[in-house]
Protein backbone atom coordinates (compact mmCIF):
# COMPACT_ATOMS: atom_id res chain seq x y z
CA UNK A 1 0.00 0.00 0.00
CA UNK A 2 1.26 3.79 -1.22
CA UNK A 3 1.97 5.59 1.83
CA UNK A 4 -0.60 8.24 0.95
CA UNK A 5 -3.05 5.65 0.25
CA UNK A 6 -4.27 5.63 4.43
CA UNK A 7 -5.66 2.99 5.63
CA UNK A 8 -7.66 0.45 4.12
CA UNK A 9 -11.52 0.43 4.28
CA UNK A 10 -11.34 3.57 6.79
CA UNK A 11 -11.72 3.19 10.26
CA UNK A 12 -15.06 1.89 10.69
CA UNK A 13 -14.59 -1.08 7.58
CA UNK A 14 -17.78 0.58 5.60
CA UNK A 15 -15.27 2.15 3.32
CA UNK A 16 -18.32 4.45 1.98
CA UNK A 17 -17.53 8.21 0.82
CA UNK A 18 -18.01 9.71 4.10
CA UNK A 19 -14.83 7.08 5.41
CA UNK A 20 -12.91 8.38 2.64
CA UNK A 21 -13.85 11.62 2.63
CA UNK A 22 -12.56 11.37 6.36
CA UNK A 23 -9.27 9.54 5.69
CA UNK A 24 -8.32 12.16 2.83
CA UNK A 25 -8.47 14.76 5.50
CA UNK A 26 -6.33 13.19 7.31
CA UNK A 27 -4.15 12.50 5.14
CA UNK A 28 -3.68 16.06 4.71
CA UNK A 29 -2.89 16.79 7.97
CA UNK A 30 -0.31 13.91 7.80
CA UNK A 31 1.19 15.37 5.28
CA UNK A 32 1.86 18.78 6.52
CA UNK A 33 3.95 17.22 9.31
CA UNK A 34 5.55 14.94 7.12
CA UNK A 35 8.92 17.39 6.44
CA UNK A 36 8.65 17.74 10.59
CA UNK A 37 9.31 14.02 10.74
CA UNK A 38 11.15 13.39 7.70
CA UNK A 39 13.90 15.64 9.55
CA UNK A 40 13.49 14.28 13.44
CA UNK A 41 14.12 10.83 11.70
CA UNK A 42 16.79 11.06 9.70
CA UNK A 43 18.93 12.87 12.64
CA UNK A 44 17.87 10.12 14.53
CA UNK A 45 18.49 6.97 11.87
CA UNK A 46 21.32 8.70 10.10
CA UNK A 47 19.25 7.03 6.91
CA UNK A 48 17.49 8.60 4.69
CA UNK A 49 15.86 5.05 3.62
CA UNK A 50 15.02 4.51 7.05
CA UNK A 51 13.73 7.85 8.11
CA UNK A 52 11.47 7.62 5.01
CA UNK A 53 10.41 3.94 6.63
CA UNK A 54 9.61 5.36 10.06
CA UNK A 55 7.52 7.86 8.83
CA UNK A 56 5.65 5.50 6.86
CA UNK A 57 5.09 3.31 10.16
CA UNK A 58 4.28 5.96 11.84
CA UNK A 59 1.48 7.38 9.27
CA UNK A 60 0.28 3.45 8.88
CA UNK A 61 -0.04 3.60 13.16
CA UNK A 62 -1.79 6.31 12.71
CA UNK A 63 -4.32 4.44 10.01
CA UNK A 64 -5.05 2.20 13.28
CA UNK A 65 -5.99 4.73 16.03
CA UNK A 66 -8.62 6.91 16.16
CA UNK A 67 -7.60 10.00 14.99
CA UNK A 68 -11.34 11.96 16.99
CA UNK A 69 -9.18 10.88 19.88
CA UNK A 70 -5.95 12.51 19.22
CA UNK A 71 -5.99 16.17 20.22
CA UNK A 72 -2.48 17.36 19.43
CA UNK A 73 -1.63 15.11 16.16
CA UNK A 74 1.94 16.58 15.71
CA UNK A 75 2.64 15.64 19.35
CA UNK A 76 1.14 12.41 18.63
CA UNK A 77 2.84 11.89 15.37
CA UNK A 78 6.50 12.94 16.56
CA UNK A 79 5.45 10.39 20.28
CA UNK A 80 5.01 7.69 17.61
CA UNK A 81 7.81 8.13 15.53
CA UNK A 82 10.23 8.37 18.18
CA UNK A 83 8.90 5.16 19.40
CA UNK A 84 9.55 3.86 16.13
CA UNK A 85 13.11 4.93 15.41
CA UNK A 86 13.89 3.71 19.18
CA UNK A 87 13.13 0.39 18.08
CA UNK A 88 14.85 0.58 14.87
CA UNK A 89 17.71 2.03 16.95
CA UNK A 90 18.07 -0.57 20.14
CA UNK A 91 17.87 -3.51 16.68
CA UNK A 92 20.62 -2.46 15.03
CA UNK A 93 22.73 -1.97 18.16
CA UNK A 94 21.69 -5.55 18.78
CA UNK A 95 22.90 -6.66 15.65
CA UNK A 96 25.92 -4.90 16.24
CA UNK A 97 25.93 -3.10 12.83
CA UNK A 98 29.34 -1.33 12.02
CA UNK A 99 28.73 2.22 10.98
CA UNK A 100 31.89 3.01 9.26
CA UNK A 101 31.86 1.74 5.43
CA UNK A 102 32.81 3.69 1.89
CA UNK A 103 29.58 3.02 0.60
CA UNK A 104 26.03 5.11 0.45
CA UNK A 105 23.35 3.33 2.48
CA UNK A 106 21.51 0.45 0.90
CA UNK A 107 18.19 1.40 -0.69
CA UNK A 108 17.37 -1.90 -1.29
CA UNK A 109 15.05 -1.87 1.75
CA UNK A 110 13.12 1.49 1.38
CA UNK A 111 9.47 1.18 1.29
CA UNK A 112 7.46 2.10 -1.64
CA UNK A 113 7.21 5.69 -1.05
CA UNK A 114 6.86 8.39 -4.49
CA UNK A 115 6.82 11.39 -1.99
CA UNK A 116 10.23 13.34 -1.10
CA UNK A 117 14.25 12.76 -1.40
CA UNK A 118 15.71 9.07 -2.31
CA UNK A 119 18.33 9.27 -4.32
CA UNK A 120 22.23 9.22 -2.84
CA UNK A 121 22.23 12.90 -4.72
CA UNK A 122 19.48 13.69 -2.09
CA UNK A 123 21.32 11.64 0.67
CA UNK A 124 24.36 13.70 -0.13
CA UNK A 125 22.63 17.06 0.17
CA UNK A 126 20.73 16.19 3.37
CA UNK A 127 23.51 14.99 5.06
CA UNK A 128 25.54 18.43 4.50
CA UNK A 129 22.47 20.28 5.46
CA UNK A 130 22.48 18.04 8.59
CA UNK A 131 26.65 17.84 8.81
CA UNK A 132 28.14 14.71 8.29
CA UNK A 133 30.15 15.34 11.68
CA UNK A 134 26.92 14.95 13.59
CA UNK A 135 26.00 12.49 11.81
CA UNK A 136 28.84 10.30 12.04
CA UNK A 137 28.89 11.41 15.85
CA UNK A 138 25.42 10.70 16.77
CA UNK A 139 26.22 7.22 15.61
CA UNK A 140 28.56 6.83 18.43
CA UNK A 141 25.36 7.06 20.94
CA UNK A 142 23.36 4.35 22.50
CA UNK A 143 19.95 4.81 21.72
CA UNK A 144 18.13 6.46 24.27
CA UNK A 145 21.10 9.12 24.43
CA UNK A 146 20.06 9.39 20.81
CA UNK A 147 17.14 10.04 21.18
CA UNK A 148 16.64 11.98 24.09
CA UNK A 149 19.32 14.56 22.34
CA UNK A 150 17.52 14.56 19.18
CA UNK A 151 14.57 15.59 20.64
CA UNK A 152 15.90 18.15 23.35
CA UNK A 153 18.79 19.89 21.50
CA UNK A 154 17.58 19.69 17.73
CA UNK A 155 14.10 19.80 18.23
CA UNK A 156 13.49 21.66 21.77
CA UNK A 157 11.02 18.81 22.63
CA UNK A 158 10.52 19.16 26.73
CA UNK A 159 12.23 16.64 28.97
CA UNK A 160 9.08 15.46 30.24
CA UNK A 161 7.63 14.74 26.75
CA UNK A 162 11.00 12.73 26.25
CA UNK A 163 10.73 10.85 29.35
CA UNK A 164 8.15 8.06 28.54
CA UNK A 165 9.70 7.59 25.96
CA UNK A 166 13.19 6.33 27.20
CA UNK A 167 11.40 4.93 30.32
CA UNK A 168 13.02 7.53 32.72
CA UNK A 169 12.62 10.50 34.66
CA UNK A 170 12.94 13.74 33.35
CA UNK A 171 15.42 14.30 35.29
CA UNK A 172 17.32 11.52 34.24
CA UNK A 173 16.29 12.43 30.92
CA UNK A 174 18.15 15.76 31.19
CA UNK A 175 21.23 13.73 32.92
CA UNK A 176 20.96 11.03 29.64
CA UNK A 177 20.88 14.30 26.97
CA UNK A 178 23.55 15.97 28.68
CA UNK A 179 26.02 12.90 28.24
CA UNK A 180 25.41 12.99 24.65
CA UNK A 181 25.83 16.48 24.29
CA UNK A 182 28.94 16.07 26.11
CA UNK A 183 29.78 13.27 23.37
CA UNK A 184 28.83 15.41 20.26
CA UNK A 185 30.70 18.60 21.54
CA UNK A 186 33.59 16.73 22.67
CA UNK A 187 36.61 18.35 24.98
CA UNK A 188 40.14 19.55 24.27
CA UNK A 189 42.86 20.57 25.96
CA UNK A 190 43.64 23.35 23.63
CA UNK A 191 43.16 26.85 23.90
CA UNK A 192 40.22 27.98 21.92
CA UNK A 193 41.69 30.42 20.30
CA UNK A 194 44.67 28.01 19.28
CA UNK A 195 42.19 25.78 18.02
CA UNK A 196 39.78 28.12 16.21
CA UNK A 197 43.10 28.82 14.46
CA UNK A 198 43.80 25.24 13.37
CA UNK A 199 40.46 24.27 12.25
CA UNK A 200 41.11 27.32 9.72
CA UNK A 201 43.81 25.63 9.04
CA UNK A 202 42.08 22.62 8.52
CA UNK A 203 39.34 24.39 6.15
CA UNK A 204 42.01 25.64 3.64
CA UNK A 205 43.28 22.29 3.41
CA UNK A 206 39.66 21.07 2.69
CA UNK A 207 38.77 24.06 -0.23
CA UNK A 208 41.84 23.37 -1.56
CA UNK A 209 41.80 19.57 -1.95
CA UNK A 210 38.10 20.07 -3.05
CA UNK A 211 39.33 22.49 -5.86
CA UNK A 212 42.55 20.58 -6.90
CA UNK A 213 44.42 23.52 -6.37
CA UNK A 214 47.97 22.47 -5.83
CA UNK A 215 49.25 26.01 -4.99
CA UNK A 216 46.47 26.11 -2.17
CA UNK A 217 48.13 23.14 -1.18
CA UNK A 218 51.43 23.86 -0.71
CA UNK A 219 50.84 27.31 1.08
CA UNK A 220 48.99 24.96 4.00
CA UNK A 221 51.24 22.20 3.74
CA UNK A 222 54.95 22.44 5.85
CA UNK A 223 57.97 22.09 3.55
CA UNK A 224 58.79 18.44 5.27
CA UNK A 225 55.18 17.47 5.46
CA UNK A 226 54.37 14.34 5.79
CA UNK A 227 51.08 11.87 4.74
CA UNK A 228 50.91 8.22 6.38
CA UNK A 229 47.90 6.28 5.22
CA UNK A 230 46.18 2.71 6.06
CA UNK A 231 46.77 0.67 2.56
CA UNK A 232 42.68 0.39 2.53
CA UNK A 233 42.68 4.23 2.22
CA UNK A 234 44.90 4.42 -1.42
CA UNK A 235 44.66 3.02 -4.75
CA UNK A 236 46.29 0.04 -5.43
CA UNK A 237 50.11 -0.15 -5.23
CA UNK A 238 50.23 3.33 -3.59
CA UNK A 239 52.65 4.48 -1.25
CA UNK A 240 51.77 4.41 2.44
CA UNK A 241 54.16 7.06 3.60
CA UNK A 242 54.77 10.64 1.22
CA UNK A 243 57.25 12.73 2.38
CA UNK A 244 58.34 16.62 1.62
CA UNK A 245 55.06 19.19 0.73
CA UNK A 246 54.71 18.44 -2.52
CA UNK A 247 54.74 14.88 -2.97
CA UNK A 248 52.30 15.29 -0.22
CA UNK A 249 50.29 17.74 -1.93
CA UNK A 250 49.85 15.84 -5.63
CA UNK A 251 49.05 12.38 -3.31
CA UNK A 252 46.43 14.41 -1.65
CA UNK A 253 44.59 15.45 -4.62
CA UNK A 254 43.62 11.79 -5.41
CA UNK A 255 41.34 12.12 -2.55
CA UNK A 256 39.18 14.94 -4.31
CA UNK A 257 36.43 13.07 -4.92
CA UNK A 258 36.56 12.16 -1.34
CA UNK A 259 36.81 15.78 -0.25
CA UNK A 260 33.58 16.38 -1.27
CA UNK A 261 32.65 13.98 1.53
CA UNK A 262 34.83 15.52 4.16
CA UNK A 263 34.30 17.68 6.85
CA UNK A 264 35.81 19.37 10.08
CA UNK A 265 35.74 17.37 13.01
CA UNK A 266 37.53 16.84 16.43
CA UNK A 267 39.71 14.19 16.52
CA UNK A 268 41.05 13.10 19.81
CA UNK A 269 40.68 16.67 21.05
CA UNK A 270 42.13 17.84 17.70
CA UNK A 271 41.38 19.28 14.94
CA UNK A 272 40.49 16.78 12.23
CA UNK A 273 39.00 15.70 9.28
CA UNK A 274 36.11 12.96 9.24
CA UNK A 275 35.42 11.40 5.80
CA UNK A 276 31.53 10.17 5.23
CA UNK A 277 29.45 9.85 2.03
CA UNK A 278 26.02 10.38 3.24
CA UNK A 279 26.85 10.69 6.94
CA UNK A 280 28.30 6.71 7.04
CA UNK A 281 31.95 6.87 8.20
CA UNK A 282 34.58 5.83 6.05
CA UNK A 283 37.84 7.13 6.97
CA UNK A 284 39.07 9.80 9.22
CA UNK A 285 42.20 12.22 8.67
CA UNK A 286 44.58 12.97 12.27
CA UNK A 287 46.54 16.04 11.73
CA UNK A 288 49.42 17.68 13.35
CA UNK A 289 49.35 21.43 13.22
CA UNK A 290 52.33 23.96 13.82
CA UNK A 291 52.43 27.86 13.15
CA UNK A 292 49.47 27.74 10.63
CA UNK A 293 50.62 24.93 8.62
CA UNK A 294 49.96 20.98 8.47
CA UNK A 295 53.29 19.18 9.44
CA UNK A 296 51.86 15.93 9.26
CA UNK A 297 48.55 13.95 8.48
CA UNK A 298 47.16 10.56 8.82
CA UNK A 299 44.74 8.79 6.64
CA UNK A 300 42.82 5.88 9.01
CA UNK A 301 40.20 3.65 7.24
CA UNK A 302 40.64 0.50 9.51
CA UNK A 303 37.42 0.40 10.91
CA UNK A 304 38.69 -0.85 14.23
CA UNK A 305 41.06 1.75 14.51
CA UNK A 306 38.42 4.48 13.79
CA UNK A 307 36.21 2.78 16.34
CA UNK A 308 39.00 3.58 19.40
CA UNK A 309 38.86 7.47 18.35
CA UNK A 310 36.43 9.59 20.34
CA UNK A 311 35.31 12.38 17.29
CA UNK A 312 33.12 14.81 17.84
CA UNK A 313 31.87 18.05 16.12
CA UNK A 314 34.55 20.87 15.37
C-alpha cells in the first residue's frame, strides 16, 4: 500500500464516501507534518531510507488509532515516531551493525514511497544540510542518548515529553541528553583560540583539496610534510608514507572526490577531518598542526582503529 493511500476500508470497515472523505483529511494533515518528521528521523536513523520507513510506520499507526481521539496530532505523530526509530535504533545496536563503510546506504530496503528525497544525490545534500560530523557522531550514541538529544537539542522537545519515551525520569532524561551532548561537543585541551586557528587551518586544506588547487596546497602544507595512510585508504600499489610538501600535496589530490565527503571534526581533542558519504563513516584524517601549517597527516580507514577514536563536532 502507497503511503498516501491511508488505511484500508477507513476506520469503521464501511469504506463508503463519508470514510474516505474522512481519511483524505487526514491524510492532509499527515502530510503537513511529514517534512517535521522526515527531519526528526533522519537525525535520529542517520538514513534517509530509514527515516522515510519510520515515517511510513508511523502514518500506517496512525491508520489504526482513532484520529477523533488525538488532540495534538503533531505531538502524537513525533510520540510515535520516536517510538519507532527507538526500536529501529536498540535492533541495530543488537545486531551490532558497524557504521563506518565507503559506501552510500543500501536502498534496497526502502518502502514504496513516491513522496520526497531518495536518491544518494538527495542523501548527499541532506547529510551536508544536517553535517556529516553529527552524523557520524550521533552514531557513536546508545539509543536512548540518541534520542533523548535529538529531541531536546535539535528539536526543543521538553524533557518530560521525552521521558516516557526512554522509560526515565525527566530528570534523568536531562542527565541522559547531557552525556550525549557532552559526546557530540567533545573536549580539548587546547586553547580555543589556538584551536579556532587550526580548524582554519584545517578548512584551507579542505577548499583546496576540493578544488585541486595544488598552490592552495602547498601554502597549507609544511615544507617536510608528511602523509601516512592505512593501505585500505589508497589506490592500489600506492605508497603508504609521502614525504616533503609536494609529494604530499599531488598524493592528496587523489582524494578529491573524497573531499567532497569531508568535513571538520575533532579528533582526539584535535582538529580533524572525518570522511563520510552520506553521513556513514569511512575514513578519518589525524593532523598535526604547527604555526598555521599541516606538518603531518594521517589517513585511518581500519574500521577498528576508527572505532578507538572519540570524534566529535569541530
Amino acid at each position: 500500500m502507497d503511503e498516501h493511500d491511508g488505511p484500508a476500508d477507513g476506520r469503521n470497515g464501511h469504506g463508503g464516501p463519508a470514510d474516505r472523505a474522512g481519511d483524505d483529511a487526514l491524510a492532509e494533515r499527515f502530510e503537513a507534518h511529514r517534512g517535521q518528521l522526515r527531519a526528526v528521523a533522519y537525525r535520529m536513523l542517520g538514513s534517509l531510507a530509514e527515516a522515510e520507513d519510520a515515517v511510513q510506520e508511523t502514518w500506517l499507526r496512525l491508520g489504526r488509532a482513532d484520529a477523533r481521539e488525538i488532540a495534538n496530532l503533531g505531538g502524537w505523530l513525533r510520540t510515535v515516531l520516536s517510538r519507532v526509530c527507538l526500536d529501529a535504533l536498540r535492533a541495530r545496536t543488537a545486531r551490532r551493525e558497524d557504521p563506518a563503510g565507503d559506501g552510500l546506504p543500501d536502498e534496497a530496503g526502502r518502502s514504496g514511497t513516491t513522496d520526497g528525497p531518495g536518491t544518494p544525490e538527495d542523501e548527499a545534500v541532506l547529510a551536508d544540510a544536517v553535517g556529516r560530523a553529527l552524523l557520524v557522531v550521533l552514531d557513536t550514541l546508545a539509543p536512548a542518548e540518541r534520542v533523548a538529544f535529538v529531541l531536546h537539542d535539535l528539536f526543543a522537545v521538553p524533557f518530560a515529553e521525552i521521558a516516557p519515551l526512554v522509560d526515565r525520569s525527566p530528570v534523568a532524561t536531562k542527565k541522559l541528553a547531557s552525556r550525549a551532548r557532552h559526546r557530540v561537543r567533545g573536549t580539548s585541551a587546547t586553547p580555543r583560540p589556538e584551536l579556532d586557528r587550526q580548524r582554519r587551518v584545517v578548512e584551507a586544506f579542505l577548499a583546496a583539496s576540493r578544488r585541486g588547487d595544488l598552490d592552495a596546497l602547498l601554502a597549507v602544507l609544511a615544507p617536510d610534510a608528511v602523509r601516512r595512510a592505512d593501505p585500505a585508504a589508497l589506490p592500489p600499489g600506492a605508497a603508504t608514507v609521502l614525504r616533503g610538501a609536494r609529494a604530499v600535496a599531488e598524493g592528496t589530490l587523489v582524494f578529491g572526490r573524497r573531499a567532497r565527503d569531508a568535513e571538520p571534526a575533532l579528533v582526539n581533542g584535535a582538529p580533524g577531518i572525518v570522511v563520510a558519504p552520506a553521513g556513514r563513516l569511512a575514513l578519518v584524517l589525524t593532523l598535526a598542526i604547527e604555526h598555521d601549517r599541516i606538518t603531518a597527516y594521517e589517513v585511518i580507514a581500519d574500521p577498528a582503529r576508527m572505532r578507538r577514536l572519540d570524534l566529535a563536532v569541530a
